[in-house]
Protein backbone atom coordinates (compact mmCIF):
# COMPACT_ATOMS: atom_id res chain seq x y z
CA UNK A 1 52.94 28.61 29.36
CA UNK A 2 54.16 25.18 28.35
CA UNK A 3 52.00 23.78 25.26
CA UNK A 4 50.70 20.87 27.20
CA UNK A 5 49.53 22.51 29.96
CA UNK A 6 46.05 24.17 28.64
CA UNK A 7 44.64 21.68 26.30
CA UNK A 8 40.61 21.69 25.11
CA UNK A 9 39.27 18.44 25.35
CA UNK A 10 36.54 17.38 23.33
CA UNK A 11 33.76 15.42 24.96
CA UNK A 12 30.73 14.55 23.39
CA UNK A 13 31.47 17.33 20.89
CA UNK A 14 32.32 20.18 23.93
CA UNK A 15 35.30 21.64 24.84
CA UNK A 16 36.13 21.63 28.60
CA UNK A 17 39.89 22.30 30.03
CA UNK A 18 40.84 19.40 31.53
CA UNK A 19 43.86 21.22 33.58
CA UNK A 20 45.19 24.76 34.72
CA UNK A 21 48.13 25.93 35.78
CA UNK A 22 48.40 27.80 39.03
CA UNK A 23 51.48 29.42 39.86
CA UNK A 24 53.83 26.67 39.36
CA UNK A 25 50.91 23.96 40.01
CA UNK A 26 49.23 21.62 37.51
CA UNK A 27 45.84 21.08 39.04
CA UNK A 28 43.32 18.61 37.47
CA UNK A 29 39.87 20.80 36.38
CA UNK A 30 36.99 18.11 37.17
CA UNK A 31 36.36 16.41 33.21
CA UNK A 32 32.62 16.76 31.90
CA UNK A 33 30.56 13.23 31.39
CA UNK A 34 29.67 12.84 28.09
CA UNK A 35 26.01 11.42 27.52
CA UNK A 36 25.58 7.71 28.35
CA UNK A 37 25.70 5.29 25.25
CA UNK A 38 22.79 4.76 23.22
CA UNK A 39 23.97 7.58 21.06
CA UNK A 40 22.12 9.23 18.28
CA UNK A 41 22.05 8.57 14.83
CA UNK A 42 25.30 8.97 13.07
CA UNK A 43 27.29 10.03 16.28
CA UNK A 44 29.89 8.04 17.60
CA UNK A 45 29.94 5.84 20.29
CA UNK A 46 33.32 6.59 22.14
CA UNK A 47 34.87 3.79 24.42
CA UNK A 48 38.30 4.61 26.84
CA UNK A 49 41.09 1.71 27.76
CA UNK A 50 43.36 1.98 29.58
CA UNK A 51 45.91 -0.21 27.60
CA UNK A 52 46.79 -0.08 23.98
CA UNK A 53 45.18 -3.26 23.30
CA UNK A 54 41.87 -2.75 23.71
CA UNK A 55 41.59 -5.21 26.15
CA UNK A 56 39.05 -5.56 29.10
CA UNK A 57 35.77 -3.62 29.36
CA UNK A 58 35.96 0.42 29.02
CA UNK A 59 37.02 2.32 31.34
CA UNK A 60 34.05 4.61 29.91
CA UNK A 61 31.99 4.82 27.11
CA UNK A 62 30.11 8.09 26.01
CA UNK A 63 29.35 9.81 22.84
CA UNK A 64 31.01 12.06 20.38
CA UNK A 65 29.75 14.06 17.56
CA UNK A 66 33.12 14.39 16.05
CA UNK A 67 36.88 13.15 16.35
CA UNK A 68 38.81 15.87 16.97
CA UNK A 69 41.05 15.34 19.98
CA UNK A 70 43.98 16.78 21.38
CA UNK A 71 44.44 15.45 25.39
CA UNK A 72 47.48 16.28 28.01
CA UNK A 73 47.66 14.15 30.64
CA UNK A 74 44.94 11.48 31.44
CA UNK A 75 41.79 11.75 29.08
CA UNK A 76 39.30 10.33 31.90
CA UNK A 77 39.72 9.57 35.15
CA UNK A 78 41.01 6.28 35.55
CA UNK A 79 43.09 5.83 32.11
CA UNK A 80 46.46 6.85 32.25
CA UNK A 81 48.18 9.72 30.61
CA UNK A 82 50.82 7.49 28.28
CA UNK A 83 49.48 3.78 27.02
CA UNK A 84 45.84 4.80 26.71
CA UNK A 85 43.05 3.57 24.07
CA UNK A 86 40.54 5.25 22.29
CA UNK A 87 37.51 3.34 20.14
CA UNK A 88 35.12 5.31 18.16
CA UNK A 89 32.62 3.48 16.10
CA UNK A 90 29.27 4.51 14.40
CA UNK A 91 27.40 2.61 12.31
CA UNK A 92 25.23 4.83 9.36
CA UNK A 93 23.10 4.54 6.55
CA UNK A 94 25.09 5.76 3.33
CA UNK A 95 21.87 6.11 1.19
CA UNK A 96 23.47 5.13 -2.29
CA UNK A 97 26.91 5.32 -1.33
CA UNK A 98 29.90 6.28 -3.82
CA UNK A 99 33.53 7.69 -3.47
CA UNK A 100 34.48 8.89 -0.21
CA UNK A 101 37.82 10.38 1.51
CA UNK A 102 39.01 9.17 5.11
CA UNK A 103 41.65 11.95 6.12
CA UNK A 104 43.33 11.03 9.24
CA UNK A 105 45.90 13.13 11.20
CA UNK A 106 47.13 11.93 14.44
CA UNK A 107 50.02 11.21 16.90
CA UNK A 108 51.17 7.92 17.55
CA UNK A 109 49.05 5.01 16.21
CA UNK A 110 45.74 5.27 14.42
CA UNK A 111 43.70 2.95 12.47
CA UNK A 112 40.21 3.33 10.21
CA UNK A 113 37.98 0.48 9.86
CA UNK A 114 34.95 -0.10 7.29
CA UNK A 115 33.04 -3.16 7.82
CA UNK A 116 35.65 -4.42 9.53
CA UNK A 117 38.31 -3.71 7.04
CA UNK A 118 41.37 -1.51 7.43
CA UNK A 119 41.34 1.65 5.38
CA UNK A 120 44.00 3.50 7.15
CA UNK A 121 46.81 2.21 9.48
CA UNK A 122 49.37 4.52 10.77
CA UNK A 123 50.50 2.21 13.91
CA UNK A 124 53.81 3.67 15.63
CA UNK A 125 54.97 5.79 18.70
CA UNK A 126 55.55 9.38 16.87
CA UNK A 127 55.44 11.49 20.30
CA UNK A 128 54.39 14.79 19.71
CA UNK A 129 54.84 14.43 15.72
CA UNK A 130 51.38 14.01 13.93
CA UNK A 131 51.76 12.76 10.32
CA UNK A 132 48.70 12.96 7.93
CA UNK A 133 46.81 10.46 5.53
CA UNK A 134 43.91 10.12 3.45
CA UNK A 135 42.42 7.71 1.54
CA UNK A 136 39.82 7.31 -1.18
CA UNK A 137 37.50 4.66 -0.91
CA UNK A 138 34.10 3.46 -2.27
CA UNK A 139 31.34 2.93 -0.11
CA UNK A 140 28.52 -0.09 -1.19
CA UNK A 141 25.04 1.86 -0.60
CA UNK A 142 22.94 0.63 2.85
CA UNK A 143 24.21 0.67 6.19
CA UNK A 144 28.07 0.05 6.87
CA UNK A 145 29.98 0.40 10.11
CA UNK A 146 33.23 2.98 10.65
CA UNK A 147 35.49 2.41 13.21
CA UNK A 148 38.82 4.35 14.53
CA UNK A 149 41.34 2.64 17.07
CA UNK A 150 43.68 5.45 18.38
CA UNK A 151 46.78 4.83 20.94
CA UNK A 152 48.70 6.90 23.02
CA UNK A 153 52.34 6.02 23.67
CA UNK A 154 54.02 9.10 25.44
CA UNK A 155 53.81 12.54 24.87
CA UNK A 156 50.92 14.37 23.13
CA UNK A 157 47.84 12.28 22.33
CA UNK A 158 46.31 14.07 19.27
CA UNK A 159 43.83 12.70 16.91
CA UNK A 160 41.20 13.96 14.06
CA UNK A 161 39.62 11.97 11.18
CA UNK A 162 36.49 12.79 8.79
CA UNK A 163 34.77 11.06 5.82
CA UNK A 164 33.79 12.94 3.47
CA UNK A 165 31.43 12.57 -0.33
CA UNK A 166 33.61 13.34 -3.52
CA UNK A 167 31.71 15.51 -5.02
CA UNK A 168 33.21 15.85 -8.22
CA UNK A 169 31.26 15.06 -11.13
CA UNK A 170 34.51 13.07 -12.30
CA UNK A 171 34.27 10.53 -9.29
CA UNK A 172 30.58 10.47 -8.23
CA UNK A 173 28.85 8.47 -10.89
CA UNK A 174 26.13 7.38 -8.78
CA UNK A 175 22.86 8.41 -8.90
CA UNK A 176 20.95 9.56 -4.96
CA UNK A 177 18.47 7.10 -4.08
CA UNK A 178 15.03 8.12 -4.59
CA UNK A 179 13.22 9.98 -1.97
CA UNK A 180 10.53 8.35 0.11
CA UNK A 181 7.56 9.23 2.40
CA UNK A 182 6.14 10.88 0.40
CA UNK A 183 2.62 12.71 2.23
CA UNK A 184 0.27 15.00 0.72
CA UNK A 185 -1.99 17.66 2.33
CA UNK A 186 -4.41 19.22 0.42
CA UNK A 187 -6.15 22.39 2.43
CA UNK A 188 -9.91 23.07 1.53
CA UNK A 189 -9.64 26.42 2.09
CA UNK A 190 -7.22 27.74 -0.42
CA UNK A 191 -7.17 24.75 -2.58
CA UNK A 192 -3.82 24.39 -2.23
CA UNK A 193 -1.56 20.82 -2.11
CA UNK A 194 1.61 20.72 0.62
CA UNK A 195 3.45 17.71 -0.32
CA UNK A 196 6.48 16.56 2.62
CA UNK A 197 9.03 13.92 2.34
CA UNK A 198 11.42 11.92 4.52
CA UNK A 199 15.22 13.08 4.54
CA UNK A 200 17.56 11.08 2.17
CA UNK A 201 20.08 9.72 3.40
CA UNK A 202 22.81 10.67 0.84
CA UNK A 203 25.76 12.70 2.69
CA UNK A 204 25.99 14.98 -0.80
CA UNK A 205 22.72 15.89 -1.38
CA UNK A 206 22.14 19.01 -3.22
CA UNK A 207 18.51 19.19 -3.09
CA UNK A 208 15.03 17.79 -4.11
CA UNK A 209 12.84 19.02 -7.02
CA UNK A 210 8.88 18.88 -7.21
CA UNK A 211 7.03 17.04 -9.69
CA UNK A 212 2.92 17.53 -10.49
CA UNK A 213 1.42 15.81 -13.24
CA UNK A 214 -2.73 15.38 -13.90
CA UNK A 215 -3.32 11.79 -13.22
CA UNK A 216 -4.65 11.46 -16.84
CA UNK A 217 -1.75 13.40 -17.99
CA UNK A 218 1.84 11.47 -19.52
CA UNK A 219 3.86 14.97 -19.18
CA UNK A 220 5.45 16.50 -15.55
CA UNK A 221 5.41 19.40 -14.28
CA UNK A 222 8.29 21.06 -12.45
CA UNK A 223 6.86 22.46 -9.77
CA UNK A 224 9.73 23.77 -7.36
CA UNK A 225 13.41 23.01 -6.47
CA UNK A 226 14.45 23.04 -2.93
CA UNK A 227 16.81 21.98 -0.21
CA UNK A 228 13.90 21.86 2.00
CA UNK A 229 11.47 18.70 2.86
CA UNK A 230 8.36 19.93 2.26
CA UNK A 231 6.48 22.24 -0.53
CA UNK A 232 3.31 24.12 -1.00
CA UNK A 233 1.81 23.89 -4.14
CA UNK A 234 0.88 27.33 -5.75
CA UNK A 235 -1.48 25.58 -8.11
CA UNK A 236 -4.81 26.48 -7.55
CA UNK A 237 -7.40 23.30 -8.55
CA UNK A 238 -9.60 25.25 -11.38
CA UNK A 239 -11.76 22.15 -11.41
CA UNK A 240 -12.26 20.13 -8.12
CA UNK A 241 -12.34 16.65 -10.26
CA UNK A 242 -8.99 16.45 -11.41
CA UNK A 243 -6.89 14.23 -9.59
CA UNK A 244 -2.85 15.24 -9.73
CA UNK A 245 -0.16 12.79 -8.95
CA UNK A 246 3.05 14.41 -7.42
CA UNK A 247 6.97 12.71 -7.56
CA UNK A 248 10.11 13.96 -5.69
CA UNK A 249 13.28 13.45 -7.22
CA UNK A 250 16.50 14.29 -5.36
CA UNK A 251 20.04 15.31 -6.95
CA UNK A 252 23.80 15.56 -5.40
CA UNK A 253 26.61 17.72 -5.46
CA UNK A 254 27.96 15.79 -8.78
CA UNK A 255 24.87 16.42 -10.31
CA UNK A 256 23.60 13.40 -10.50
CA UNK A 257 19.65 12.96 -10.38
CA UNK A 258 17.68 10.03 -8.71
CA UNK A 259 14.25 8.17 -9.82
CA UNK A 260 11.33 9.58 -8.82
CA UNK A 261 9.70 8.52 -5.77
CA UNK A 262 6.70 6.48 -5.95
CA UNK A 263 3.86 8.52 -6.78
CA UNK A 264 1.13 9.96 -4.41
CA UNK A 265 -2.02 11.12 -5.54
CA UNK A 266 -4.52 13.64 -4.59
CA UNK A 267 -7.81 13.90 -5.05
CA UNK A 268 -9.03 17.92 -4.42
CA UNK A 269 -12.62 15.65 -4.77
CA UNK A 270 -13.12 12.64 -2.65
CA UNK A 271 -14.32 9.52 -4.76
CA UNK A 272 -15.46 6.00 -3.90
CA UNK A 273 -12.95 3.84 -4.23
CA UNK A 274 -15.34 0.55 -4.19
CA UNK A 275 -18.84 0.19 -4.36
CA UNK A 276 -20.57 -3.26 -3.46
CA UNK A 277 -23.70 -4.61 -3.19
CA UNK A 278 -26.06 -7.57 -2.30
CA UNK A 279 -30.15 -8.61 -3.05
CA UNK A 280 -32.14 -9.74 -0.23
CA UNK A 281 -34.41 -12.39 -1.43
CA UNK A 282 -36.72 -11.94 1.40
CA UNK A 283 -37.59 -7.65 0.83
CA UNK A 284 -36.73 -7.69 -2.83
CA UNK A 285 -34.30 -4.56 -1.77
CA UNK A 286 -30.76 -4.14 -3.04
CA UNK A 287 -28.23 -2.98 -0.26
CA UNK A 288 -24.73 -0.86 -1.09
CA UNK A 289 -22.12 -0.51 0.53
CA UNK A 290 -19.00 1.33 0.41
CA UNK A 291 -16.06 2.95 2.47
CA UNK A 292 -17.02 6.02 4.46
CA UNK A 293 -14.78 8.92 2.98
CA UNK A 294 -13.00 11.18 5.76
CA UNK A 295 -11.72 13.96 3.86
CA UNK A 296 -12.26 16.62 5.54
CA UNK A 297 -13.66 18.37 2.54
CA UNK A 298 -16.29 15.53 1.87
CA UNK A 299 -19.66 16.95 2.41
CA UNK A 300 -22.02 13.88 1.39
CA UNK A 301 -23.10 11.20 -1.43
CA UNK A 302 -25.24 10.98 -4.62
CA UNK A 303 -26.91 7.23 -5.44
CA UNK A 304 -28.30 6.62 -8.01
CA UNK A 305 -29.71 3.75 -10.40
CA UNK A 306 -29.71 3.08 -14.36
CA UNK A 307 -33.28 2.71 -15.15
CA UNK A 308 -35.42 3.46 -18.27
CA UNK A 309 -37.24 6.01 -18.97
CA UNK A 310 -39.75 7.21 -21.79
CA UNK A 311 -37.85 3.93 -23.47
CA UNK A 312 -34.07 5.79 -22.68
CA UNK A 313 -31.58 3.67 -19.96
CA UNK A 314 -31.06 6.79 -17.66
CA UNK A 315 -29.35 7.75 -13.77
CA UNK A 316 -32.27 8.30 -11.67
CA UNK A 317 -30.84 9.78 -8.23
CA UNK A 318 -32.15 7.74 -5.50
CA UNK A 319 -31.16 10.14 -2.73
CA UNK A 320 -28.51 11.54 -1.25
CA UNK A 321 -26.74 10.70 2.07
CA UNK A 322 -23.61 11.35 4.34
CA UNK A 323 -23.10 7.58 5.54
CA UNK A 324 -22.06 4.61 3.68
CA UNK A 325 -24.64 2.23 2.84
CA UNK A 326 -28.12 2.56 0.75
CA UNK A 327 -30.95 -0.01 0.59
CA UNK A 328 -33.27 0.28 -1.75
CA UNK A 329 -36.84 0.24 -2.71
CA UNK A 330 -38.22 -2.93 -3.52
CA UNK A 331 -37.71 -3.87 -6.83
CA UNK A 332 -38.65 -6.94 -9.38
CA UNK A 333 -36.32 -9.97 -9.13
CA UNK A 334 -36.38 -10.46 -12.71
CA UNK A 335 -32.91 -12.27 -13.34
CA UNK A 336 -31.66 -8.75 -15.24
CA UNK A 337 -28.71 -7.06 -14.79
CA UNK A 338 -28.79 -3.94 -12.20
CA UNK A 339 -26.85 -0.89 -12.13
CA UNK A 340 -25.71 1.25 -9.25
CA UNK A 341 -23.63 4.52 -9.26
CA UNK A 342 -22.34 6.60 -5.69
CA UNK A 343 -20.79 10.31 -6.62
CA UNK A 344 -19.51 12.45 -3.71
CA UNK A 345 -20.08 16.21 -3.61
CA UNK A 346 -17.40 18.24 -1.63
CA UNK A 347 -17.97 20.85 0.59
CA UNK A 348 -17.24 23.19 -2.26
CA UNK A 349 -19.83 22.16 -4.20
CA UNK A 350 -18.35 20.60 -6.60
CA UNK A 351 -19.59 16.80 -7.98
CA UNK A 352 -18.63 13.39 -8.76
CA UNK A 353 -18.98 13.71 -13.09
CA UNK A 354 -21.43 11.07 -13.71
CA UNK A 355 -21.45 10.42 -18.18
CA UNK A 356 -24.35 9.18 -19.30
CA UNK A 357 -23.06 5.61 -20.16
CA UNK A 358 -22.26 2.45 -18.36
CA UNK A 359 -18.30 1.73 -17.12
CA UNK A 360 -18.09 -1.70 -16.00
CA UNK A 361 -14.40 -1.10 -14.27
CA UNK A 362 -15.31 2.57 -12.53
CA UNK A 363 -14.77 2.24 -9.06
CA UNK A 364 -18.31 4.53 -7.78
CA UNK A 365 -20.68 1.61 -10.08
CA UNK A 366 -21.78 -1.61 -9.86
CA UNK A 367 -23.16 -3.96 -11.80
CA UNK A 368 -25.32 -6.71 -10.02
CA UNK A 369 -27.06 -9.58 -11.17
CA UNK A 370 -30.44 -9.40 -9.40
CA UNK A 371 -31.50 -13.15 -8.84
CA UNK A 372 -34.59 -14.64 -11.17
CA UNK A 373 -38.22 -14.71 -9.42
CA UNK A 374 -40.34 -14.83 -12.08
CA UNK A 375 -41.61 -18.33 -12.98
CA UNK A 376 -42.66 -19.47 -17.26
CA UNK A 377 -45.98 -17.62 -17.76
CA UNK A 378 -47.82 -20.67 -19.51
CA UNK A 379 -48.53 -24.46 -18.46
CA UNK A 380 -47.57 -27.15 -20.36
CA UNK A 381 -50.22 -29.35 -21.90
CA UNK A 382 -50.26 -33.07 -20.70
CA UNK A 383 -51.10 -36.26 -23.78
CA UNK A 384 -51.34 -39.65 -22.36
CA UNK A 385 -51.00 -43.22 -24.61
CA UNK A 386 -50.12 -46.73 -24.09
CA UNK A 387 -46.46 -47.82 -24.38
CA UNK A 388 -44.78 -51.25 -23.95
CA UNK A 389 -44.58 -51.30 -20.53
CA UNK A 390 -47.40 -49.04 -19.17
CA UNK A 391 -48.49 -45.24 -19.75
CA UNK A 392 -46.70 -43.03 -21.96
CA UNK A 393 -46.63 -39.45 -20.86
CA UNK A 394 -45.80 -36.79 -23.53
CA UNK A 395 -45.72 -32.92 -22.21
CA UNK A 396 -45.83 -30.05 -25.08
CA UNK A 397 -45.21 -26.16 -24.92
CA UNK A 398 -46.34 -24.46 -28.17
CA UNK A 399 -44.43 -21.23 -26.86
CA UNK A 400 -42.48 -20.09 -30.03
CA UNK A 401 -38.59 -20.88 -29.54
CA UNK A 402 -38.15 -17.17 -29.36
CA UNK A 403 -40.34 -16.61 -26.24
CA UNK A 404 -39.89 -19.58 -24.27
CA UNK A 405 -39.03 -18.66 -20.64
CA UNK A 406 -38.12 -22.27 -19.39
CA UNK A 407 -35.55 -24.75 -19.98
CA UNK A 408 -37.27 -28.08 -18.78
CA UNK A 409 -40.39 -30.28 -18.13
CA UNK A 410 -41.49 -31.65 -14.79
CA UNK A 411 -43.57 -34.72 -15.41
CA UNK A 412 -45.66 -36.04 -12.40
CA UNK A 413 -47.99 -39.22 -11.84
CA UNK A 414 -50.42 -40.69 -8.74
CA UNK A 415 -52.38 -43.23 -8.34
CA UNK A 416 -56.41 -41.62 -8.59
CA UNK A 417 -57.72 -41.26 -6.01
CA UNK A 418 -54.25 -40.66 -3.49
CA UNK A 419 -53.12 -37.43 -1.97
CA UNK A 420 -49.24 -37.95 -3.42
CA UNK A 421 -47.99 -36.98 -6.41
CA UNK A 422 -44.04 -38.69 -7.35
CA UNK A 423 -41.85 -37.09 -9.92
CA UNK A 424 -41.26 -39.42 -12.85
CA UNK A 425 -39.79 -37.06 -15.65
CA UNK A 426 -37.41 -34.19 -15.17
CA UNK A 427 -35.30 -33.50 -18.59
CA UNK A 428 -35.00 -30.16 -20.85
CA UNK A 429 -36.16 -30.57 -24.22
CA UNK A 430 -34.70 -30.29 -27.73
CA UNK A 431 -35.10 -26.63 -28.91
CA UNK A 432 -34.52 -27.84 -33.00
CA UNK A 433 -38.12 -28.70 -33.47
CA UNK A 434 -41.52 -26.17 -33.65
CA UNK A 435 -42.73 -27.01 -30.41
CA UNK A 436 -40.80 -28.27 -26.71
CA UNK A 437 -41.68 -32.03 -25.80
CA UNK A 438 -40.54 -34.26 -23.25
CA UNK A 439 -41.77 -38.21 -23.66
CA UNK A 440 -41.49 -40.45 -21.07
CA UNK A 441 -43.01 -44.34 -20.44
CA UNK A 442 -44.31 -45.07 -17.07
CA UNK A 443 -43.73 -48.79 -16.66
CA UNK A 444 -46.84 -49.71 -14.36
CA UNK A 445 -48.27 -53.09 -13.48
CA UNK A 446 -51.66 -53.86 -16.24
CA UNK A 447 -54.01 -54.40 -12.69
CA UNK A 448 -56.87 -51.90 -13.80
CA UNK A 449 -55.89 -49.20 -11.66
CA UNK A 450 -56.48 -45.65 -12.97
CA UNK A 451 -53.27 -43.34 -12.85
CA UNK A 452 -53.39 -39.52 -13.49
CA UNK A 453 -50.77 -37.28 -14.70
CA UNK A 454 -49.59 -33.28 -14.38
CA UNK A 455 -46.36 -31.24 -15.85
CA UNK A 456 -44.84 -27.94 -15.79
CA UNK A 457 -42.10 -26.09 -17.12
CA UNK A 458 -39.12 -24.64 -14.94
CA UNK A 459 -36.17 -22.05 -15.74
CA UNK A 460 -32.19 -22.60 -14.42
CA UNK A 461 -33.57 -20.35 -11.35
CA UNK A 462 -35.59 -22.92 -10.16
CA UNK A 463 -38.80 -21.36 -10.80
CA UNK A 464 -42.20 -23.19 -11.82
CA UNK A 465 -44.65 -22.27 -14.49
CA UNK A 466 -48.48 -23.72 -13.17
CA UNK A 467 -49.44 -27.13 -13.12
CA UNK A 468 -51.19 -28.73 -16.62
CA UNK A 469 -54.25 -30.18 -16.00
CA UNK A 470 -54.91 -33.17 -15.34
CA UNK A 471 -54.75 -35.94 -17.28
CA UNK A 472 -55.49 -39.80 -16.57
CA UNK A 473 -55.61 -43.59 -18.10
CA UNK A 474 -56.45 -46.71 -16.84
CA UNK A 475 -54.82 -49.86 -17.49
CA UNK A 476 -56.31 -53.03 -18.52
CA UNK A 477 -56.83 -56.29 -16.40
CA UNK A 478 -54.23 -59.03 -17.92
């Protein structure tokens, strides 16, 4: 049998024969179809001519998972046997990138592309002589585009190229990029932490190695190496509150080792991971609020509330619940600072720790400033004189400095005898001396009329101590 007449042809990486002999016959064996384009990741996309030019649209286009040709007589129906074209291109994510080899052998002309630069060009009509070349080149990390022009002349059309990672410790300098996706899973049943990962793309990967550290820990933990993309965790949580944070780190074939990948935590107990809350002026109740945990191992919630007791600050549990809000009692709006605290309790039993103290930055507490409703206790006492232009209207607290409630005087005045009062003094006072006074003069016409006068005290809530009594003065006839 004559060399060229049973030939494998590769199509969408499977051999077919593309022609028997029979008896002294050459009869064409109907050619497989390759998969239509829209080929999958890091295969080729494979387009026929039929000129050595390139020129004109495809004859075909398919997919192949390798080049590795060797054709007698027409490729496809449609191209020729002699003066035929061949375009494979793919276009892959190199992860880091590094030193690679492009090894070429092929009859007639071939040429290797990378981003649209030559790599490789063997160009002339050889027959059925193949000649051999590879190259060493360094490929930028990201995404970058090979492509392979191949011509047939005459005679045998034969063609194979790879690209492949140096792996030698001596060329590959670079380090694998860092792995990402990283998931956790953490079972309730066994207690146990799965962690999973997305593929890296690095062509010379050697395999990834498991990291566990306690998320108030500095040190790591090696937990496993493995070429796989997913690990279970033999660690068994002895306590249900610690929180671990696990990192995957990959390494190549030249031993280089990446960064770790950004951390993920788990939490074998759920927590609150915000805790708000708001007064309602109108019930005097405090409403929280927080996000509604769906671990599947949540079983419910502990509030509670920093009072005193037998002259101690204290948490007092409120209650327990399984949603995500609490309102509660009434309480006194005093202007004081109130404290809140949520714990969860999973379905192991096991609960939020709650120390004794206040932390102003924990996530599970909140610190709320209830509004002021309590209004200065005492009434101001009301002095009137004459002044230069009218009535002179002095109000005096004898509260001592240390007790006062209030920050300023209301001073009011009518005419006797009329249902409106009108606001004529509103001013703090000067805390320096023994007692708080406010002075003002009423300039008022001297017709005879009698005037009365009130005051009170009020705080920087707005709220009113009780009204003096009342004083009054008439003015003289002029």
């Amino acid at each position: 049998m004559h060399p060229k007449s049973l030939v494998a042809t590769r199509v969408g990486g499977v051999g077919v024969i593309s022609a028997v002999i029979l008896g002294s016959l050459l009869v064409p064996v109907p050619e497989a179809h390759a998969a239509a384009p829209g080929c999958s990741a890091n295969v080729y996309k494979r387009a026929f001519y039929k000129n050595t030019s390139f020129k004109g649209k495809p004859v075909k286009t398919d997919c192949d998972s390798a080049i590795s040709q060797s054709w007698s007589g027409r490729p496809v129906a449609g191209v020729p046997k002699d003066k035929f074209g061949v375009r494979w291109s793919v276009t892959r994510d190199f992860g880091s990138g590094g030193p690679f080899t492009f090894s070429v052998a092929a009859t007639d002309g071939v040429r290797v592309y990378l981003d649209g630069v030559r790599k490789i060009d063997l160009w002339k009509n050889t027959g059925n002589t193949a000649r051999k070349k590879s190259v060493n080149v360094t490929i930028p990390s990201g995404k970058h585009t090979l492509r392979v022009d191949y011509v047939n002349w005459s005679g045998a059309a034969k063609v194979k190229y790879t690209y492949k990672p140096r792996t030698s410790a001596k060329y590959d300098k670079r380090k694998p990029l860092a792995p990402v996706g990283v998931k956790t899973a953490y079972n309730v049943k066994n207690r146990k932490t799965t962690v999973s990962w997305s593929a890296n793309k690095e062509m010379d990967l050697r395999n990834y190695t498991l990291y566990r550290k306690p998320v108030s820990s500095g040190g790591w933990t090696k937990v496993a190496t493995t070429t796989a993309r997913s690990y279970t965790d033999p660690l068994v949580n002895p306590d249900d509150r610690t929180p671990y944070y696990y990192e995957v780190r990959a390494a190549d074939k030249a031993g280089n080792i990446s960064k770790g990948s950004a951390d993920a935590i788990v939490r074998p107990l759920p927590v609150v991971s915000s805790l708000t809350g708001s007064f309602d002026r109108k019930t005097n109740k405090v409403t929280l609020k927080w996000p509604l945990n769906k671990e599947p191992h949540f079983d419910h919630y502990t509030v509670l509330s920093n009072d005193k007791v037998n002259g101690s600050y204290v948490w007092v549990p409120l209650g327990t619940t399984k949603g995500s809000t609490w309102t509660t009692a009434p309480i006194t709006p005093d202007g004081e600072t109130r404290h809140y605290r949520v714990l969860v309790t999973n379905d192991g039993g096991t609960t939020t720790h709650s120390w004794h103290g206040l932390d102003g930055r924990a996530d599970n507490e909140l610190w709320l400033d209830v509004p002021d409703g309590i209004a200065p206790a005492y009434a101001p006492e009301v002095t009137l004189r004459s002044c230069a232009t009218g009535i002179q209207a002095t109000a005096t607290d004898y509260t001592p400095g240390s007790l006062r409630d209030f920050n300023g005087f209301a001073v009011e005045r009518r005419e006797a005898g009329t249902g409106a009062w009108s606001v004529i003094l509103r001013q703090g006072y000067d805390p320096r001396p023994l007692y708080a006074t406010a002075t003002v003069c009423d300039a008022l016409p001297a017709d005879g009329r009698t005037y009365e006068y009130r005051a009170r005290t009020y705080d920087t809530a707005g709220n009113y101590s009780p009204y003096s009594d009342v004083a009054s003065m008439t003015l003289p006839v002029r």
